[in-house]
C-alpha atoms as a PDB file:
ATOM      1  CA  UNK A   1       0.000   0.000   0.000  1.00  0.00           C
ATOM      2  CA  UNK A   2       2.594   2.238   0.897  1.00  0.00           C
ATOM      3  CA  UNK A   3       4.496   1.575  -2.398  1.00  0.00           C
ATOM      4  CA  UNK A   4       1.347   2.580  -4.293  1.00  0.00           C
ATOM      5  CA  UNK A   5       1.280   6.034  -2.133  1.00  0.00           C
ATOM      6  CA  UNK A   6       4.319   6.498  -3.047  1.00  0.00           C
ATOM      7  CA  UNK A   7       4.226   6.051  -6.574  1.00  0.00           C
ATOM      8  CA  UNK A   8       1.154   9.026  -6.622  1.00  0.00           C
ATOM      9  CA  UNK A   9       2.748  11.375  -4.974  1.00  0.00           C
ATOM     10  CA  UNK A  10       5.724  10.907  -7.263  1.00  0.00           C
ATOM     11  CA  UNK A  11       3.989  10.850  -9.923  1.00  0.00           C
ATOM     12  CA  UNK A  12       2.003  13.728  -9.074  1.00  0.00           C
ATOM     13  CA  UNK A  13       5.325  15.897  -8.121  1.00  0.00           C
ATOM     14  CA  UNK A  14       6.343  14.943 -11.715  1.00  0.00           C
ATOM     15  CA  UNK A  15       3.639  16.706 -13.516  1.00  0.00           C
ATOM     16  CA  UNK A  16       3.081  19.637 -11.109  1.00  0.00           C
ATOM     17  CA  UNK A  17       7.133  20.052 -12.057  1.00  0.00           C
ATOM     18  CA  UNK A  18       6.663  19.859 -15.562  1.00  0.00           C
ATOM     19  CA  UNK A  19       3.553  22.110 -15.502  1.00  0.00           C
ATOM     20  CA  UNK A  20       5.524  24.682 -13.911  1.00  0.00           C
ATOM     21  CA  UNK A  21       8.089  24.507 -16.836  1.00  0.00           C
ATOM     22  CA  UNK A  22       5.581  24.647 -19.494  1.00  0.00           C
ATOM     23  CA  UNK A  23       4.063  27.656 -18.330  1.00  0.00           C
ATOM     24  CA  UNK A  24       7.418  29.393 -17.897  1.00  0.00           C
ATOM     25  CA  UNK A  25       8.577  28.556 -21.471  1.00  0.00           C
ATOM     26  CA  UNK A  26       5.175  29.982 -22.472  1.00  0.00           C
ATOM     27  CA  UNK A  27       5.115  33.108 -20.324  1.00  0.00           C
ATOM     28  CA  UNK A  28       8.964  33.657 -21.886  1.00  0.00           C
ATOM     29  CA  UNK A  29       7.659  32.729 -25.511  1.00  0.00           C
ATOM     30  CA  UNK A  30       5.268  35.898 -25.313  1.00  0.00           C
ATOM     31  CA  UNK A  31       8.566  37.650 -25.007  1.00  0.00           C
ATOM     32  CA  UNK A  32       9.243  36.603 -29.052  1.00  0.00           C
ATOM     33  CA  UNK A  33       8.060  39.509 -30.987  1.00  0.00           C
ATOM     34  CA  UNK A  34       8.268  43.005 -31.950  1.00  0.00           C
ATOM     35  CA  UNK A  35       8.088  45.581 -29.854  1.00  0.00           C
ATOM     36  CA  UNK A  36       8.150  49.224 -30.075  1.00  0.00           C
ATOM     37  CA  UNK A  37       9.269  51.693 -27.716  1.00  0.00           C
ATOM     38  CA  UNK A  38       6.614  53.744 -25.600  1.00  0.00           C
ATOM     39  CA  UNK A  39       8.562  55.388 -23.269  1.00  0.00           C
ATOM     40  CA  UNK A  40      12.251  55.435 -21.285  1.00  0.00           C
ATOM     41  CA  UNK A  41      12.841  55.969 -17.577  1.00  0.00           C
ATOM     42  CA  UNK A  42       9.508  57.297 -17.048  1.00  0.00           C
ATOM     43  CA  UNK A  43       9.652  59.723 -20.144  1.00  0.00           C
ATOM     44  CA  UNK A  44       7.361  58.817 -23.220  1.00  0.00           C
ATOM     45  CA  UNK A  45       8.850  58.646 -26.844  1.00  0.00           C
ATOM     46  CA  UNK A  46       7.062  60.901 -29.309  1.00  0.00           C
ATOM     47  CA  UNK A  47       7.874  61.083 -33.191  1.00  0.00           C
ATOM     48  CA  UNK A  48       8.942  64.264 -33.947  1.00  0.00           C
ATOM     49  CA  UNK A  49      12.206  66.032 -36.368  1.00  0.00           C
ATOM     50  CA  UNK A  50      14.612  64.417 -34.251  1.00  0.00           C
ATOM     51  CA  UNK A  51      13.268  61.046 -33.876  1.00  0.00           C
ATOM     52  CA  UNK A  52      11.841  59.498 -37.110  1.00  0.00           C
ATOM     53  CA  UNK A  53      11.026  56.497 -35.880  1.00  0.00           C
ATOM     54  CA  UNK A  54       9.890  54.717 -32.630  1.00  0.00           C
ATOM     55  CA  UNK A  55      13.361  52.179 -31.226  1.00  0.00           C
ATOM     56  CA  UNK A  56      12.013  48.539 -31.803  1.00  0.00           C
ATOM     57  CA  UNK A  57      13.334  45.447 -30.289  1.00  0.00           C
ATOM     58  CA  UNK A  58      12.675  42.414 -31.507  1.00  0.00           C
ATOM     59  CA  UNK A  59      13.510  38.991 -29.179  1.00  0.00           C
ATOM     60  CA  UNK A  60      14.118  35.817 -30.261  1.00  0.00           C
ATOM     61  CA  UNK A  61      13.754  33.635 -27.236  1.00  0.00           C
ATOM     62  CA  UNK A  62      15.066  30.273 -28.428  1.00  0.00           C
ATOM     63  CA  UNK A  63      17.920  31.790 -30.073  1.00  0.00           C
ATOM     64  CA  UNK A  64      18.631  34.073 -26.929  1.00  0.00           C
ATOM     65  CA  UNK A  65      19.173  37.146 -29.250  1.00  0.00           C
ATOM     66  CA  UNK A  66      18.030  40.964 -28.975  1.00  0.00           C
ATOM     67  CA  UNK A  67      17.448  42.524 -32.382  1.00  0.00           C
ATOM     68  CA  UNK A  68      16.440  46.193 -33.334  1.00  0.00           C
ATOM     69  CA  UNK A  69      17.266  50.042 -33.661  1.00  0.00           C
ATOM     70  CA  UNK A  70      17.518  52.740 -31.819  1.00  0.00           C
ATOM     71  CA  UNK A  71      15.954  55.404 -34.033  1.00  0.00           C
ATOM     72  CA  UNK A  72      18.673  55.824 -36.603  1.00  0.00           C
ATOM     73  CA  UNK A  73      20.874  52.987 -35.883  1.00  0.00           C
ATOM     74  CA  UNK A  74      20.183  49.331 -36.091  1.00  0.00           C
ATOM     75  CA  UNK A  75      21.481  46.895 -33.327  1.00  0.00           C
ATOM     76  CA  UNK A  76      21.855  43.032 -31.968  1.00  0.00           C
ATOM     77  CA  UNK A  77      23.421  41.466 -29.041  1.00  0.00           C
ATOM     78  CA  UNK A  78      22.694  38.145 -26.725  1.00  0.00           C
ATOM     79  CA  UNK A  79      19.297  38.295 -24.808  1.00  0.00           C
ATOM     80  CA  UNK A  80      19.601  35.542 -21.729  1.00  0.00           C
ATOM     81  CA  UNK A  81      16.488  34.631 -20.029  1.00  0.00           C
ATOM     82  CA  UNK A  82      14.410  33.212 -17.899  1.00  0.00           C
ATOM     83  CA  UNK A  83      10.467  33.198 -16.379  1.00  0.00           C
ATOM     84  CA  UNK A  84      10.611  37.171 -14.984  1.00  0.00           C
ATOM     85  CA  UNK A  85      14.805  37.901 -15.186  1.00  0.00           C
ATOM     86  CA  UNK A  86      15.934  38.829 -18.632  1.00  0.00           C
ATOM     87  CA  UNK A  87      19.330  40.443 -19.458  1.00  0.00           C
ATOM     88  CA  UNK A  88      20.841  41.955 -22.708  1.00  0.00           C
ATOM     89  CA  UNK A  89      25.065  41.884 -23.263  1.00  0.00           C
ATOM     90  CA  UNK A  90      27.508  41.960 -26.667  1.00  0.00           C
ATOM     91  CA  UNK A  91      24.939  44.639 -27.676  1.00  0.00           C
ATOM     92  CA  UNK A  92      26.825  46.152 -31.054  1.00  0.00           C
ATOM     93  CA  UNK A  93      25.347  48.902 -33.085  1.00  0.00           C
ATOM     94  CA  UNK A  94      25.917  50.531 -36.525  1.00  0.00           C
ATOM     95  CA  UNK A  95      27.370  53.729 -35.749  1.00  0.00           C
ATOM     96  CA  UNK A  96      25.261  56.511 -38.423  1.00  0.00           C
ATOM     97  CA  UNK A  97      25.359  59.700 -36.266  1.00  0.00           C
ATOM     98  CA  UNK A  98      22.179  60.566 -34.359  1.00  0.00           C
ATOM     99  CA  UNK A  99      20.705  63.836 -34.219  1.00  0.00           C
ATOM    100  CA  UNK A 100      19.639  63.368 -30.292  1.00  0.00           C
ATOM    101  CA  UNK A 101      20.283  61.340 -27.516  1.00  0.00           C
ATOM    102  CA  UNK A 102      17.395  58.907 -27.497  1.00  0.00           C
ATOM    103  CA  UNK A 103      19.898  56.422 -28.920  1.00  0.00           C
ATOM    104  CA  UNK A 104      22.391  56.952 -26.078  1.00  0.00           C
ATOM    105  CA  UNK A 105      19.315  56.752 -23.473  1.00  0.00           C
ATOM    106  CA  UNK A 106      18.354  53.182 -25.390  1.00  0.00           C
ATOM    107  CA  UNK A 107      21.694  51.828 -25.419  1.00  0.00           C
ATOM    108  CA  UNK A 108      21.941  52.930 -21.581  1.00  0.00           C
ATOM    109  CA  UNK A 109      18.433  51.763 -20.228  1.00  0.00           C
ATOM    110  CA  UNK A 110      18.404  48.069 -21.944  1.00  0.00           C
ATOM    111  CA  UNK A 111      22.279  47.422 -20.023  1.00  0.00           C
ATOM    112  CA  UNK A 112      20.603  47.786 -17.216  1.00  0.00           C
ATOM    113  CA  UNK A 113      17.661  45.898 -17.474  1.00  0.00           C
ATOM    114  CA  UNK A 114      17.765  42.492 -15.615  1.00  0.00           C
ATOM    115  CA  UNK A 115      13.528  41.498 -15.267  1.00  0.00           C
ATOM    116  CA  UNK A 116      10.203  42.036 -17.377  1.00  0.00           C
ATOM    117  CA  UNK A 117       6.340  41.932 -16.507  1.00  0.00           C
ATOM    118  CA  UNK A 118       3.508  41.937 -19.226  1.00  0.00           C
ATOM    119  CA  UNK A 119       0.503  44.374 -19.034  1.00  0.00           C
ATOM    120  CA  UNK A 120      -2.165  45.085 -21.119  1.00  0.00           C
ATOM    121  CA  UNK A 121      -0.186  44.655 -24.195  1.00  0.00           C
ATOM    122  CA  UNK A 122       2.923  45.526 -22.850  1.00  0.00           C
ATOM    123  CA  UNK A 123       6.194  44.807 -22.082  1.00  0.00           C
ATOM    124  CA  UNK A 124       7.654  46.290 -19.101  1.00  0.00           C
ATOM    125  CA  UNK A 125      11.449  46.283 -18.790  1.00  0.00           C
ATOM    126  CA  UNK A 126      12.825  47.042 -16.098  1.00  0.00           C
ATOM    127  CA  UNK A 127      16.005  47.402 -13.334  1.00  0.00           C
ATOM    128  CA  UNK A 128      14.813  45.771 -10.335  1.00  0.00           C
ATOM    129  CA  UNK A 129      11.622  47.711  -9.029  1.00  0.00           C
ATOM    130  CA  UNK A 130      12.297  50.855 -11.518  1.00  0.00           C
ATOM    131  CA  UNK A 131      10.484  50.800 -14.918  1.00  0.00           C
ATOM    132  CA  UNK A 132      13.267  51.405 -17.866  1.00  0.00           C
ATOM    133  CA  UNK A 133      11.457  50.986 -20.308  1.00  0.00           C
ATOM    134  CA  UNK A 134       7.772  50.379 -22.141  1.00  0.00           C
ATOM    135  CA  UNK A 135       7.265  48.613 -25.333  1.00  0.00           C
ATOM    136  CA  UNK A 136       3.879  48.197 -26.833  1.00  0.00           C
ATOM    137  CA  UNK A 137       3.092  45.020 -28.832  1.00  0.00           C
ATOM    138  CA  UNK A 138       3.164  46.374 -32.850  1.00  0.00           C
ATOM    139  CA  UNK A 139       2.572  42.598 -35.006  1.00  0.00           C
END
């Protein structure tokens, strides 16, 4: 009897384990797709004659790359990962001279990002408890 007891509870630690991962690798699949910037360190990011066009990011999760641009310069790097931590290193731009600093602020806010949260179409990245940066959800 006891052997049978066992085997459940095993059994059933087995699936609540694997249910776990399944819903991280889905929560971190919502992370794959494009994104474009709403705002930076609490400021939001309006079209105007400086800025052309909104920074996008685009993440590819099983890959564990960041691609995108900045406004006027297009960029990749490593993206590493995991169910609410994410991180972005080896970040290398092309280097076409920018008529602000919205690319400097870009490059600057995603090095220090380290965990996301989704919201209402969202992406939230941000440096411990302070919000970075906002992308909204554009495909």
């Amino acid at each position: 009897m006891r052997i049978i007891q066992y085997c459940i509870l095993l059994l059933f630690v087995l699936l609540l384990s694997c249910s776990s991962k399944e819903t991280e690798k889905i929560d971190m699949m919502r992370l794959h797709d494009i994104w474009a910037l709403e705002s930076i360190d609490g400021e939001k990011v309006v079209i105007d004659e400086s800025i052309k066009n909104l920074p996008k990011i685009e993440i590819y999760v099983e890959e564990e790359r960041v691609y995108g641009n900045t406004s006027c310069n297009s960029f990749n790097g490593k993206a590493e990962m995991d169910e609410n931590h994410i991180s972005f290193s080896k970040i290398i731009a092309t280097e076409i001279a920018c008529p602000n600093d919205l690319e400097q602020r870009f490059l600057s806010a995603i090095d220090k990002v380290d965990n996301y949260k989704f919201g209402k179409m969202r992406l939230f990245l941000l440096e411990g408890e302070v919000e970075r940066m906002v992308f909204r959800k554009i495909d």
